[in-house]
Protein backbone atom coordinates (compact mmCIF):
# COMPACT_ATOMS: atom_id res chain seq x y z
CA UNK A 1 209.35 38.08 -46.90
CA UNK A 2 211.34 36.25 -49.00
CA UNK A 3 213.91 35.63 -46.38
CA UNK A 4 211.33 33.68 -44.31
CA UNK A 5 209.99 31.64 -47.24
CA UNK A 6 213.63 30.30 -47.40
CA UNK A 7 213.76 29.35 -44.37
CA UNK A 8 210.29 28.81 -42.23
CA UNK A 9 207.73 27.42 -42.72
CA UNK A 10 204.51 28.84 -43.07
CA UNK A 11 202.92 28.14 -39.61
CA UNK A 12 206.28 29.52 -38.22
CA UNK A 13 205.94 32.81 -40.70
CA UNK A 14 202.55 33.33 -39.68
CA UNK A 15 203.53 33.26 -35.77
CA UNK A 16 206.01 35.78 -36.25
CA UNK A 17 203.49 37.88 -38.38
CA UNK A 18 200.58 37.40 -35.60
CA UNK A 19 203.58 38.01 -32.88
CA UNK A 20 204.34 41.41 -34.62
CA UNK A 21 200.45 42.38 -34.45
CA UNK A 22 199.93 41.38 -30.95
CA UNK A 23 203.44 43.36 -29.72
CA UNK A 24 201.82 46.19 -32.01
CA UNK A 25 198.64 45.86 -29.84
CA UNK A 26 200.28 45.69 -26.54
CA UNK A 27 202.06 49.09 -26.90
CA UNK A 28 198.65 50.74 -28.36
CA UNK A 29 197.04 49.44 -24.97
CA UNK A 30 199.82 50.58 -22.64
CA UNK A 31 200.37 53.56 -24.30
CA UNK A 32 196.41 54.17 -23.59
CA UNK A 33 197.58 52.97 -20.07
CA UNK A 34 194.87 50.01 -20.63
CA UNK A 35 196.75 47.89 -18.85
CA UNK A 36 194.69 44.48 -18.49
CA UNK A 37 194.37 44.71 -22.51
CA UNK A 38 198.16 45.26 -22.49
CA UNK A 39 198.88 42.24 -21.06
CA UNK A 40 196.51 40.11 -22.58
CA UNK A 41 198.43 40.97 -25.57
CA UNK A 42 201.63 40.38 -24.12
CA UNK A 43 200.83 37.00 -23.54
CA UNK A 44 199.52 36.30 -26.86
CA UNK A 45 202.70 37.54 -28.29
CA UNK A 46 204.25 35.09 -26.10
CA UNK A 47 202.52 32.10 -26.88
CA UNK A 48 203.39 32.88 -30.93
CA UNK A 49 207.13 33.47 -30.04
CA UNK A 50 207.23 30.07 -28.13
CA UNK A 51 205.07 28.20 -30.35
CA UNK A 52 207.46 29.69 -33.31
CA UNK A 53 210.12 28.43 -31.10
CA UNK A 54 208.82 25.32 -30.83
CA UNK A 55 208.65 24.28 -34.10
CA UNK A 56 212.44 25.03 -34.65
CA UNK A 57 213.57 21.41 -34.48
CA UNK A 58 211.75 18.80 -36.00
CA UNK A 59 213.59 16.39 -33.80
CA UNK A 60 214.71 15.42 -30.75
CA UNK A 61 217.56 17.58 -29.35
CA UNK A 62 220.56 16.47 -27.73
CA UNK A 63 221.21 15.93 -25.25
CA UNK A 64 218.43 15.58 -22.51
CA UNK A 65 215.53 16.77 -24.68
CA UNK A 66 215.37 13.07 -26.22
CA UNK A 67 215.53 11.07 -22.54
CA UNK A 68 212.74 13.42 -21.00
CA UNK A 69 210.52 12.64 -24.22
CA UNK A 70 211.58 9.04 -23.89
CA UNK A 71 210.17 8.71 -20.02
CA UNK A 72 207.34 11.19 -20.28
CA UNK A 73 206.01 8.75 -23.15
CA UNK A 74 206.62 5.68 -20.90
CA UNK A 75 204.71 7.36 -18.50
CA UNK A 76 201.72 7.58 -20.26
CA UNK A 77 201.54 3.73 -19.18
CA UNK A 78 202.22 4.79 -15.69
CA UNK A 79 202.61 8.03 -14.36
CA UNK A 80 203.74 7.15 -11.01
CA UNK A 81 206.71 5.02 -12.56
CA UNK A 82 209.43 7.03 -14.65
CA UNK A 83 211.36 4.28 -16.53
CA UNK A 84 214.22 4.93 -19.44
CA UNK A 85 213.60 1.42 -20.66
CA UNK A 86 210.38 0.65 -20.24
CA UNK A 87 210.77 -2.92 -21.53
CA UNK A 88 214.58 -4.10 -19.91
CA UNK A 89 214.60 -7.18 -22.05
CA UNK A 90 217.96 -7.79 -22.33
CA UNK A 91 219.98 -8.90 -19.29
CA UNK A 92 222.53 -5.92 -18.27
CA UNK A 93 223.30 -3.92 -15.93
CA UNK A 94 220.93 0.01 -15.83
CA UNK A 95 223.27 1.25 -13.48
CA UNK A 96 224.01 4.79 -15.22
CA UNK A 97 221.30 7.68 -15.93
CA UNK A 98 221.57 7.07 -19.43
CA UNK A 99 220.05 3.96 -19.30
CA UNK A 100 217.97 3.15 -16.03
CA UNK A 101 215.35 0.75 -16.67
CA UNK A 102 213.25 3.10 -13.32
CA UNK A 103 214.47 6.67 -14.38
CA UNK A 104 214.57 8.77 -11.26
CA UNK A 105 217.66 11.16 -12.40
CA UNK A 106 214.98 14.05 -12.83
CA UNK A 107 212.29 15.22 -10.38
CA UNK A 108 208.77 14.33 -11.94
CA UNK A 109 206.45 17.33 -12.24
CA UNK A 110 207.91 18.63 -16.00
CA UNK A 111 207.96 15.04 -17.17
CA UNK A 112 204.17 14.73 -16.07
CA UNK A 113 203.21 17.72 -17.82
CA UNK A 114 205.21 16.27 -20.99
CA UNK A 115 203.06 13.12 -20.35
CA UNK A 116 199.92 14.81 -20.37
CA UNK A 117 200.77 17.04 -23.34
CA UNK A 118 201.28 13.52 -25.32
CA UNK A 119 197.80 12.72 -24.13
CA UNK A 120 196.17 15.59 -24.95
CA UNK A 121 197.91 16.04 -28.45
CA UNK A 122 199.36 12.96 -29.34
CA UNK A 123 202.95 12.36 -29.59
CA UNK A 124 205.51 14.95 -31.64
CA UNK A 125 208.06 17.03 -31.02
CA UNK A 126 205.37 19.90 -31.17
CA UNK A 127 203.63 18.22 -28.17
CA UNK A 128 206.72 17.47 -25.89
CA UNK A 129 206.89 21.67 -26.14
CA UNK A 130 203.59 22.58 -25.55
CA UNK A 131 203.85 22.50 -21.98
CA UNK A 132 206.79 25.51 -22.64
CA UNK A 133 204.67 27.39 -24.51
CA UNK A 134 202.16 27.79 -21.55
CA UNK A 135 205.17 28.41 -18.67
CA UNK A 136 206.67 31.00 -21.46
CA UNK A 137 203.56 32.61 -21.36
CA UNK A 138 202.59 32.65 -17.56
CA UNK A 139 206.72 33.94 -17.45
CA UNK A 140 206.13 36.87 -19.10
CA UNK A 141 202.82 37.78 -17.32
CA UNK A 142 204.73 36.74 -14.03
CA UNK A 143 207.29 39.30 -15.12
CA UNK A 144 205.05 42.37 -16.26
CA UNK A 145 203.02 42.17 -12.79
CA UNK A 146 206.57 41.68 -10.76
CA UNK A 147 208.41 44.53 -12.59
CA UNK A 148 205.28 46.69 -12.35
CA UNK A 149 205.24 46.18 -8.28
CA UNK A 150 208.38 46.91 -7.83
CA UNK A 151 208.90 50.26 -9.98
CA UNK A 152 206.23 51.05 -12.34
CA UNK A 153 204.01 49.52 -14.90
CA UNK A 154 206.42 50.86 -17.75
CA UNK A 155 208.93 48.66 -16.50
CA UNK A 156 207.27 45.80 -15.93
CA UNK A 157 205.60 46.24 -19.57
CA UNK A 158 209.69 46.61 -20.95
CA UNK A 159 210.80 43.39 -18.97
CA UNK A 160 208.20 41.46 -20.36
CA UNK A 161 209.45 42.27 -23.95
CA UNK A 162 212.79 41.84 -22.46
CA UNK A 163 211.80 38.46 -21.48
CA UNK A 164 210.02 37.64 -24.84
CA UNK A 165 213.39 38.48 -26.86
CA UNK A 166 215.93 37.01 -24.69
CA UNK A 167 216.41 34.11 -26.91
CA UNK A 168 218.14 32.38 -24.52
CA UNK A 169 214.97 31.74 -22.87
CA UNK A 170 213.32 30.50 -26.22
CA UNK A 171 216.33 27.75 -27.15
CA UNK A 172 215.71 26.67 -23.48
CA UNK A 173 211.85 26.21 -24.27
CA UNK A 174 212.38 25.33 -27.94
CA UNK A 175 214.50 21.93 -26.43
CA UNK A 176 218.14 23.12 -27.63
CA UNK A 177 219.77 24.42 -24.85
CA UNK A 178 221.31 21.71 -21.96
CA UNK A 179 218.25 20.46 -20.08
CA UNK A 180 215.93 22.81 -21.37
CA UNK A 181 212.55 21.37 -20.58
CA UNK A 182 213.35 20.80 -16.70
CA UNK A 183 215.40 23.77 -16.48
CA UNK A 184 212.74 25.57 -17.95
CA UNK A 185 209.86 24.34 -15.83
CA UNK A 186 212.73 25.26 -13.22
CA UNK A 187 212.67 28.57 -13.56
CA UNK A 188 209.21 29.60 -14.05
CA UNK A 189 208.09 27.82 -11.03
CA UNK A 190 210.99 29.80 -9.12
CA UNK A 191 209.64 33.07 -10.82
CA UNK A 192 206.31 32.28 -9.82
CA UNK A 193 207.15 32.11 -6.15
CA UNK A 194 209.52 35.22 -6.25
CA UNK A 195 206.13 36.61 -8.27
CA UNK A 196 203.70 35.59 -5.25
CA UNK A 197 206.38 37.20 -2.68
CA UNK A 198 205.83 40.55 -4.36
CA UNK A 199 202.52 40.03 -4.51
CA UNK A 200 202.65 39.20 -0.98
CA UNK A 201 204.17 42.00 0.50
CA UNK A 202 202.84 44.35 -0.61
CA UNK A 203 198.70 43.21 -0.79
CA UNK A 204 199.30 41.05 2.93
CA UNK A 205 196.40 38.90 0.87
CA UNK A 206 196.63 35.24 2.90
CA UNK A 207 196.00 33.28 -0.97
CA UNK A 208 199.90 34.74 -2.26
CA UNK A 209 201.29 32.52 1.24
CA UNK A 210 199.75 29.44 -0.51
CA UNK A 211 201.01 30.79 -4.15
CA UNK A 212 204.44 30.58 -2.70
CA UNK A 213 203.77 27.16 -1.05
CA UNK A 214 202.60 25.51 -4.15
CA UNK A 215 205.15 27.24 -6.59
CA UNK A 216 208.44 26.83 -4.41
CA UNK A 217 207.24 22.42 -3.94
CA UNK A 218 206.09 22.82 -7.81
CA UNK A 219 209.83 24.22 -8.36
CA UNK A 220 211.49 21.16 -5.99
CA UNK A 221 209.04 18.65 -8.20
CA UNK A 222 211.12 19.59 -11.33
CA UNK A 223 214.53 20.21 -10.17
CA UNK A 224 215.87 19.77 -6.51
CA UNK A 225 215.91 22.16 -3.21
CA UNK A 226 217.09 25.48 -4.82
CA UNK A 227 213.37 25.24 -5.27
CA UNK A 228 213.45 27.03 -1.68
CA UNK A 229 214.96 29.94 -2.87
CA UNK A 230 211.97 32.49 -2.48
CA UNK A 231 212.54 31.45 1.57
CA UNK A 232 216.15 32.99 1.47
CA UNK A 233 214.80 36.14 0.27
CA UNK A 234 212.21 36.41 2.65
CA UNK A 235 214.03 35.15 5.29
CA UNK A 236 216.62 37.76 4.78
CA UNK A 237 213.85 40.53 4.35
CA UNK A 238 212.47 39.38 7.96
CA UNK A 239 215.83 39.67 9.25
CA UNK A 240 216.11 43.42 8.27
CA UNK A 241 212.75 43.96 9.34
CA UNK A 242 213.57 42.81 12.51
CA UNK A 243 211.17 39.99 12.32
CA UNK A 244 212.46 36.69 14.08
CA UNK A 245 210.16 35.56 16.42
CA UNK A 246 207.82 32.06 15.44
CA UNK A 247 205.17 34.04 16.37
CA UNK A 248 205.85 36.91 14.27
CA UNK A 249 206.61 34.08 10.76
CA UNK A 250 203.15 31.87 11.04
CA UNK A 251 202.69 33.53 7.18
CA UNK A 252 206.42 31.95 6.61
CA UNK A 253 206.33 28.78 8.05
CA UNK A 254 202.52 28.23 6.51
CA UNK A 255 204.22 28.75 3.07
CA UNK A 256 207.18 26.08 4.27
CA UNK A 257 204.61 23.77 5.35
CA UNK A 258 202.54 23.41 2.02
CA UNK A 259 205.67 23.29 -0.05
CA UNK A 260 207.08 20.18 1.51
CA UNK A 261 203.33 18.88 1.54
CA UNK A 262 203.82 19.35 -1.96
CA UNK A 263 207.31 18.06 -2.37
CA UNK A 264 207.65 15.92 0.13
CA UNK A 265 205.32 12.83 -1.17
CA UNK A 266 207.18 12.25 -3.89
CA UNK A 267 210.13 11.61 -2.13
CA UNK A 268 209.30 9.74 0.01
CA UNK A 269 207.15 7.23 -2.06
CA UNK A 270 210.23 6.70 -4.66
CA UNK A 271 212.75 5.58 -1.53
CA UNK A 272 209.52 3.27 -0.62
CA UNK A 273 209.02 1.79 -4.00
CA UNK A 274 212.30 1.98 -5.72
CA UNK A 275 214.67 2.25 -2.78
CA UNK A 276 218.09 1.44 -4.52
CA UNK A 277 217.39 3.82 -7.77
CA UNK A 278 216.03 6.39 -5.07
CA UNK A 279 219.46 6.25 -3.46
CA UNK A 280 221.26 6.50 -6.34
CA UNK A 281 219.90 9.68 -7.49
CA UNK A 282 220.05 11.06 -4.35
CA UNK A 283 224.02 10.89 -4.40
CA UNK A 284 224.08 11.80 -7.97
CA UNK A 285 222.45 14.88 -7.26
CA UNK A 286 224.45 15.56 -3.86
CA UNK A 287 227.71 15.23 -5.52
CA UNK A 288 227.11 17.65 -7.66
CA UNK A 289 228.77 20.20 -5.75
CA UNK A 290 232.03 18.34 -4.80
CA UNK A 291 232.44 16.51 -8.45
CA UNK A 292 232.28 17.88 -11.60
CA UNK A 293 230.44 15.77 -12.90
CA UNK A 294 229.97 14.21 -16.84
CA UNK A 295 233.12 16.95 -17.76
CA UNK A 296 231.00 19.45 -17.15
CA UNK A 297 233.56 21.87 -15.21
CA UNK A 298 234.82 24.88 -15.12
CA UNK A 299 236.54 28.01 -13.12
CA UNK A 300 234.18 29.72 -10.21
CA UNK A 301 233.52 32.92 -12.74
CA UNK A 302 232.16 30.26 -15.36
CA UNK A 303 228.60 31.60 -14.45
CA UNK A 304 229.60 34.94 -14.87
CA UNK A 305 230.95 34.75 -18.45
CA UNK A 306 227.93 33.13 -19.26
CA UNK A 307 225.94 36.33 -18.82
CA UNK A 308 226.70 38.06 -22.17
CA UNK A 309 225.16 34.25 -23.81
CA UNK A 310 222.50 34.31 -21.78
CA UNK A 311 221.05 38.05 -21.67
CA UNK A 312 222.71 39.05 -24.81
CA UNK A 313 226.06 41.17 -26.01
CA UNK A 314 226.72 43.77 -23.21
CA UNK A 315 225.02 42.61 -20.35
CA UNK A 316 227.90 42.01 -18.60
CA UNK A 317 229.07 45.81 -18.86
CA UNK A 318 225.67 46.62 -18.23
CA UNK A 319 224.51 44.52 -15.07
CA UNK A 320 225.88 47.17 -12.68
CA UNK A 321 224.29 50.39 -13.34
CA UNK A 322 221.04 48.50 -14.25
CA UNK A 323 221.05 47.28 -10.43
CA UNK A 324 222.22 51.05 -9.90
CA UNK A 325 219.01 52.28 -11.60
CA UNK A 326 216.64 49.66 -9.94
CA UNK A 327 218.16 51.03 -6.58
CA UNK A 328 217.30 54.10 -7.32
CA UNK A 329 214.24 53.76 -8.89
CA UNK A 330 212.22 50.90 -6.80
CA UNK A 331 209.28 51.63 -4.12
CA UNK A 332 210.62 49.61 -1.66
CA UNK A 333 214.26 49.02 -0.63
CA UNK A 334 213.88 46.17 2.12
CA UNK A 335 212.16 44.13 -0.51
CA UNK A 336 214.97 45.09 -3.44
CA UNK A 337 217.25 43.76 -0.88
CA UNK A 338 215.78 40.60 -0.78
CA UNK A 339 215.28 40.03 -4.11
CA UNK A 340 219.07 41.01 -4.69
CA UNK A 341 220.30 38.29 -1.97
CA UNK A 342 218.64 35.90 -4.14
CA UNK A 343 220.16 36.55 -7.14
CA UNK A 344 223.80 36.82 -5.04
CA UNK A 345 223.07 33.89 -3.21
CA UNK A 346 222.52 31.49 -6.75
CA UNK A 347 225.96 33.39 -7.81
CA UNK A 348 227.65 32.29 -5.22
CA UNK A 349 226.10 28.90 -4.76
CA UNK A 350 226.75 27.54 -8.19
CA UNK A 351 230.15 29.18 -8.69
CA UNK A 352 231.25 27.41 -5.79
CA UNK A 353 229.76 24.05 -7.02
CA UNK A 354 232.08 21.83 -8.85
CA UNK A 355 229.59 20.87 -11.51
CA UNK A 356 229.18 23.87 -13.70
CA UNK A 357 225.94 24.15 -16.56
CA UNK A 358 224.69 27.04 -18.37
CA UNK A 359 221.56 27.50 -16.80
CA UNK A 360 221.97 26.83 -13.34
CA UNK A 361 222.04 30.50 -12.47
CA UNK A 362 218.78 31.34 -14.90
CA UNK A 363 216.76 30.85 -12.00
CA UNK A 364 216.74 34.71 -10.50
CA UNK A 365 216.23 35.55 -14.92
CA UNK A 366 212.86 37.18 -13.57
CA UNK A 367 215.32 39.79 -11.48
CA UNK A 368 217.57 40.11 -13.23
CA UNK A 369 215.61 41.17 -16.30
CA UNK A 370 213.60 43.47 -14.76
CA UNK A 371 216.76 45.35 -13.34
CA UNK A 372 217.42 45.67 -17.47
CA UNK A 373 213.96 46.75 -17.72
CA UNK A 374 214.55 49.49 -15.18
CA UNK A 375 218.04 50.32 -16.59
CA UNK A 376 216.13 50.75 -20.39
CA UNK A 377 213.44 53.02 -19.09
CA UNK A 378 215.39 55.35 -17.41
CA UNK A 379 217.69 55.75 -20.78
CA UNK A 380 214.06 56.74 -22.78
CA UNK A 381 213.00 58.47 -19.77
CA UNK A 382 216.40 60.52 -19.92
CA UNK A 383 215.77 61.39 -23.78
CA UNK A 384 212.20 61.86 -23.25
CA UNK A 385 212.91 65.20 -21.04
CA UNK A 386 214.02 67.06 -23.74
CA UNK A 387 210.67 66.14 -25.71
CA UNK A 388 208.01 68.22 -25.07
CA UNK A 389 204.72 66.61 -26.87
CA UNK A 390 203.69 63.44 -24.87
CA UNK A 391 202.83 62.01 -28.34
CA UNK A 392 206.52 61.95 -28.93
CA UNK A 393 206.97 60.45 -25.98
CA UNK A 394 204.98 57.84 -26.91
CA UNK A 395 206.63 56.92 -30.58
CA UNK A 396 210.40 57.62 -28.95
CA UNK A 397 209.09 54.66 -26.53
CA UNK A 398 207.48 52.70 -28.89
CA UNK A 399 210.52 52.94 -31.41
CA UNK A 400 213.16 52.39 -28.79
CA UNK A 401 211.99 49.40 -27.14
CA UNK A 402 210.48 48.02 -30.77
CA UNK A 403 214.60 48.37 -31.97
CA UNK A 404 216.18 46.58 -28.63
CA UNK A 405 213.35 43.78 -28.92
CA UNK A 406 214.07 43.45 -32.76
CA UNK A 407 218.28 43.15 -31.99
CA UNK A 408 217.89 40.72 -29.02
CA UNK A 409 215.46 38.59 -31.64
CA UNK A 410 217.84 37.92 -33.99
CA UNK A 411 216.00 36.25 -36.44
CA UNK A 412 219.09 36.11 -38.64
CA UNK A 413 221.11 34.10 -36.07
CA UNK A 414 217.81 31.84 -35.48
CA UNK A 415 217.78 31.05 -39.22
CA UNK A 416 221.47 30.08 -39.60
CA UNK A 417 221.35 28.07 -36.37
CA UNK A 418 218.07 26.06 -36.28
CA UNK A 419 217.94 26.11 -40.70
CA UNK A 420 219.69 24.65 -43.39
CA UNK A 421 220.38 28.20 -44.60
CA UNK A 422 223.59 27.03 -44.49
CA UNK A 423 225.32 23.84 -46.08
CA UNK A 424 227.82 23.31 -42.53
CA UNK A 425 224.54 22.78 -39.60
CA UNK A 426 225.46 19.87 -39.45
CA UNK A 427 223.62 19.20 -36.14
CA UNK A 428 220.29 19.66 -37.91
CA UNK A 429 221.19 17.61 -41.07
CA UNK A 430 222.26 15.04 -39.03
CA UNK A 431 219.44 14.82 -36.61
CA UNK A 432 216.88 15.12 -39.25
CA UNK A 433 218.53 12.74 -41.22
CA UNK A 434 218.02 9.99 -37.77
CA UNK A 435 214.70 10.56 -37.43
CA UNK A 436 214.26 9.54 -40.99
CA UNK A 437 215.83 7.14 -40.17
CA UNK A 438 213.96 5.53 -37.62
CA UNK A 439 210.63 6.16 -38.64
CA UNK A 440 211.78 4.10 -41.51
CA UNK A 441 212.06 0.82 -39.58
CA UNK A 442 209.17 -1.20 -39.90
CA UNK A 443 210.02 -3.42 -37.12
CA UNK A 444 207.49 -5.90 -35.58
CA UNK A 445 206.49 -5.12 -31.61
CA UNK A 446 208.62 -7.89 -30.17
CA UNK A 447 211.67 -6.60 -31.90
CA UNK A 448 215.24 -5.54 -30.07
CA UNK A 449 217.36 -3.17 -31.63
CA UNK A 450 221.24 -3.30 -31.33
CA UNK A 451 224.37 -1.75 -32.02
CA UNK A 452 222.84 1.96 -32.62
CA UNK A 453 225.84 4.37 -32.43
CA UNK A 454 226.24 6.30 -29.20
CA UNK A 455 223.06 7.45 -26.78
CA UNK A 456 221.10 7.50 -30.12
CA UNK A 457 219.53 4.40 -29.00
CA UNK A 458 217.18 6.76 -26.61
CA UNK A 459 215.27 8.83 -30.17
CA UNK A 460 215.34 5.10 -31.80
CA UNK A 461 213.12 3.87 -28.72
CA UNK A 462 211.02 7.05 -28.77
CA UNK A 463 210.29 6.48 -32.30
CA UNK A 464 210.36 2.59 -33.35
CA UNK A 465 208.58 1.97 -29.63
CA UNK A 466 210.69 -1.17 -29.03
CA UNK A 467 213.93 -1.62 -26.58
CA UNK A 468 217.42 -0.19 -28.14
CA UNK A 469 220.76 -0.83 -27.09
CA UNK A 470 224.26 0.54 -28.81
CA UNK A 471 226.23 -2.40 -28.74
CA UNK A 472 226.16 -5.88 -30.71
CA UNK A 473 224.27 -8.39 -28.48
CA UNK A 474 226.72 -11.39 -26.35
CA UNK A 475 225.58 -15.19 -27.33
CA UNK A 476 224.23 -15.10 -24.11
CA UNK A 477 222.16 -12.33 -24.19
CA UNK A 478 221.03 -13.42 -27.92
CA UNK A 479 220.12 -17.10 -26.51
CA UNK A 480 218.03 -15.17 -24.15
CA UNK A 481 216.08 -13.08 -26.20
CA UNK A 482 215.22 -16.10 -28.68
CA UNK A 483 213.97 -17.97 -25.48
CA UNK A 484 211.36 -15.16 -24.90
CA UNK A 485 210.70 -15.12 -28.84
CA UNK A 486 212.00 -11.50 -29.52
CA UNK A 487 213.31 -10.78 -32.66
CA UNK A 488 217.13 -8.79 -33.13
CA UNK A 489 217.61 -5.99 -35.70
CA UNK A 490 221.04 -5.38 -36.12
CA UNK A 491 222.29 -1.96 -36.98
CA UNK A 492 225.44 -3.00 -39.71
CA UNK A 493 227.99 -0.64 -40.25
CA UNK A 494 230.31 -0.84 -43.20
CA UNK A 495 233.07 -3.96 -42.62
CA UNK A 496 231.51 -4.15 -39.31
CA UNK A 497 232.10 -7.92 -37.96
CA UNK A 498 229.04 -9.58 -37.45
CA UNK A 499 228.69 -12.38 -35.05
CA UNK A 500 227.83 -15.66 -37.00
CA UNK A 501 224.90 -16.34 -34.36
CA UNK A 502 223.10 -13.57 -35.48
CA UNK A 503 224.36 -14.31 -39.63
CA UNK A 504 222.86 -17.87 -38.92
CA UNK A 505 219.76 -17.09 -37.94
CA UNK A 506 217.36 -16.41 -40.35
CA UNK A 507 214.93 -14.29 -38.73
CA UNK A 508 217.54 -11.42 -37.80
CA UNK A 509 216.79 -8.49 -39.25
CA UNK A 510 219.68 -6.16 -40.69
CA UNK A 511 219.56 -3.01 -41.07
CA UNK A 512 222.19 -1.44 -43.61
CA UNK A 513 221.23 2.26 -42.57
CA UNK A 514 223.61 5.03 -41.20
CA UNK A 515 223.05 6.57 -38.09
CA UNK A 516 224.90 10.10 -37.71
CA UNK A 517 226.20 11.54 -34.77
CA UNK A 518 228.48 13.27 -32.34
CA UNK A 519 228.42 10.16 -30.12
């Protein structure tokens, strides 16, 4: 215990403590085959592990964490008008997604929920990951139901834990990871569609064809049209069944038709209202495959040596016989087949696409987890049949899947990375030490803040609430401002030349503060 008194903080030590009871719980109540009471615990032990999550940084993380907090709180003023700079006071030029005055580099729906996290709780770091903590959750129920369908409820019950301890998947949630909240949002919408699919084929219920309408446009509404890709799995599975007739795909093209209801709106309104920022995103986002773009390349197996960083040390070595086992081991091998195009199809897609990111391919997660899942149960399963006594069964199961979850939750790595445990995290010392920083300034509402080093100018507007720019202001630009009676801060750095407009008047403020950073 004295470990986490070192290092967390109490709310974060009780989490892990309530987490620990809940998991605890959840085994009793599967083990009892009490499955309803199973999951409800799963998911409480998911919200603590993603509420413990987080609270990891008290700060805003580089490097998109801090813009998407930035808009969502602008949009509190207006929801239906994402803006970087939501007062452009000074007279340049927001032609780059770093600092658009209307801020359409990001589809809308994860920055709405942001937005109305802020307005339900007020604004914190806490807030702008609230909104994680509930996808986490419905991504681990998503996964127990989807794992259960398509083997058994023992594997859907180990994928969720699988899930829960991929800690991967927490960084993304917790902010820390590259574009964590929309990737996030991302690819719990995409599981939820895959989820409804399942559900889908196998119950022929008509409500699971809206599901995966309203998921797959809620998925386009965070990210762009990989969003479809529960429609490449089924339109593969239709193929093998056979199935390509209109008349034979009304349940297809119904889905199809309330997802761009859904998605659809939104883009068109944004070429209506803001047709030249519209326009711009829209080739931003297209070139992504032909232009690596902001030096974020790499080789076309990038994706694949991301898989031990993503799923943890061996997954690589163990991806093939865990597809082997869910092969072998699922009810229904048209619908594996689908599902595996999916996950084949992202491969391929984003290893062929110039622009290369971490978590472009943690879309088809859901599948690719629960193929571990299957892999991990047929390993007890294997020792179990030399056990006799289903009570040993039971603790062998219990002990097993308690040790992997335990590994893969390496609170020791947590600690060192998101702590000061030790003297060199420099990211955190330096972050925290900003945000001191800035919710120092006691700056009056018609203020404009200048020459803040690199993109931190985006947590200094989050937190001060006026417009921030990183360079020193031009006399123009200065003359400007004074005619519309704002008021310059100045950051000064040491021997820093200062113009003598800004020295001469009296009413500048300077600030004699360091701001750290990589930037």
């Amino acid at each position: 215990m004295s470990f986490f008194n070192s290092y967390f903080t109490d709310t974060q030590i009780y989490l892990l403590l309530f987490a620990g009871l809940f998991l605890l719980l959840a085994f009793i109540m599967h083990v009892k085959e009490k499955n309803i009471l199973s999951v409800v615990f799963l998911g409480l032990t998911a919200i603590c592990i993603f509420s413990f999550s987080a609270l990891l940084d008290p700060f805003l993380n580089l490097w998109d964490e801090r813009f998407h907090a930035l808009v969502a709180k602008n949009m509190m003023n207006h929801p239906l008008m994402p803006t970087l700079y939501d007062d452009p006071v000074v007279d340049m030029a927001y032609d780059r997604w770093d600092r658009y005055y209307i801020w359409l580099h990001k589809q809308p729906l994860f920055l709405w929920q942001i937005m109305l996290s802020f307005k339900i709780f007020g604004l914190s770091e806490f807030s702008l990951r609230i909104p994680n903590i509930v996808m986490g959750t419905a991504l681990v129920i998503a996964t127990y139901r989807s794992g259960k369908l398509i083997v058994d409820r023992n594997v859907g019950f180990i994928s969720s834990l699988l899930t829960i301890s991929t800690v991967y998947i927490m960084e993304l949630a917790a902010g820390r990871q590259e574009l964590e909240h929309n990737d996030f949002s991302f690819l719990v919408y995409i599981s939820l569609s895959i989820w409804a699919f399942i559900e889908y084929y196998y119950s022929k219920k008509k409500i699971w064809i809206y599901l995966i309408g309203l998921f797959s446009g809620m998925a386009i509404l965070c990210k762009w049209v990989v969003g479809l890709l529960v429609y490449f799995g089924w339109f593969v599975l239709r193929l093998m069944q056979k199935k390509i007739k209109l008349s034979e795909n009304k349940d297809f093209l119904t889905a199809l038709s309330i997802t761009l209801i859904v998605a659809l709106p939104w883009q068109i309104l944004t070429f209506l209202w803001y047709p030249a920022e519209a326009m711009s995103a829209y080739k931003f986002n297209t070139s992504h495959f032909t232009v690596p773009l902001d030096g974020h390349d790499g080789s076309f197996w990038y994706h694949f040596d991301m898989f031990n960083t993503i799923y943890g040390k061996l997954a690589s070595f163990l991806i093939i016989p865990a597809f082997w086992t869910l092969y072998k081991s699922n009810k229904d091998k048209k619908l594996l087949n689908s599902l595996v195009s999916m996950v084949l199809v992202v491969y391929l897609f984003f290893s062929l696409a110039a622009t290369k990111m971490p978590s472009f391919t943690i879309v088809v997660s859901m599948i690719v987890i629960i193929a571990f899942g299957t892999l991990l149960y047929y390993a007890i399963e294997f020792v179990n049949q030399y056990v006799k006594k289903d009570v040993f069964k039971h603790i062998i199961f219990i002990v097993i899947i308690t040790a992997i979850v335990m590994l893969r939750f390496d609170i020791g790595y947590i600690a060192e990375k998101y702590t000061l445990k030790k003297d060199n995290n420099h990211y955190t010392m330096m972050l925290t030490h900003n945000k001191e920083v800035f919710k120092s300034l006691e700056l009056p509402s018609n203020a404009v803040l200048f020459n803040v080093k690199g993109r931190h100018y985006i947590e200094a507007m989050f937190y001060t609430g006026v417009p921030a720019y990183n360079f020193m202001p031009s006399f123009e630009q200065y003359r400007k401002l004074k005619d519309k009676g704002r008021i310059i801060a100045v950051f000064v750095k040491n021997d820093e030349k200062i113009p003598d407009f800004l020295k001469d008047d009296t009413s500048t403020i300077f600030i004699h503060k360091e701001i750290m950073g990589y930037e």
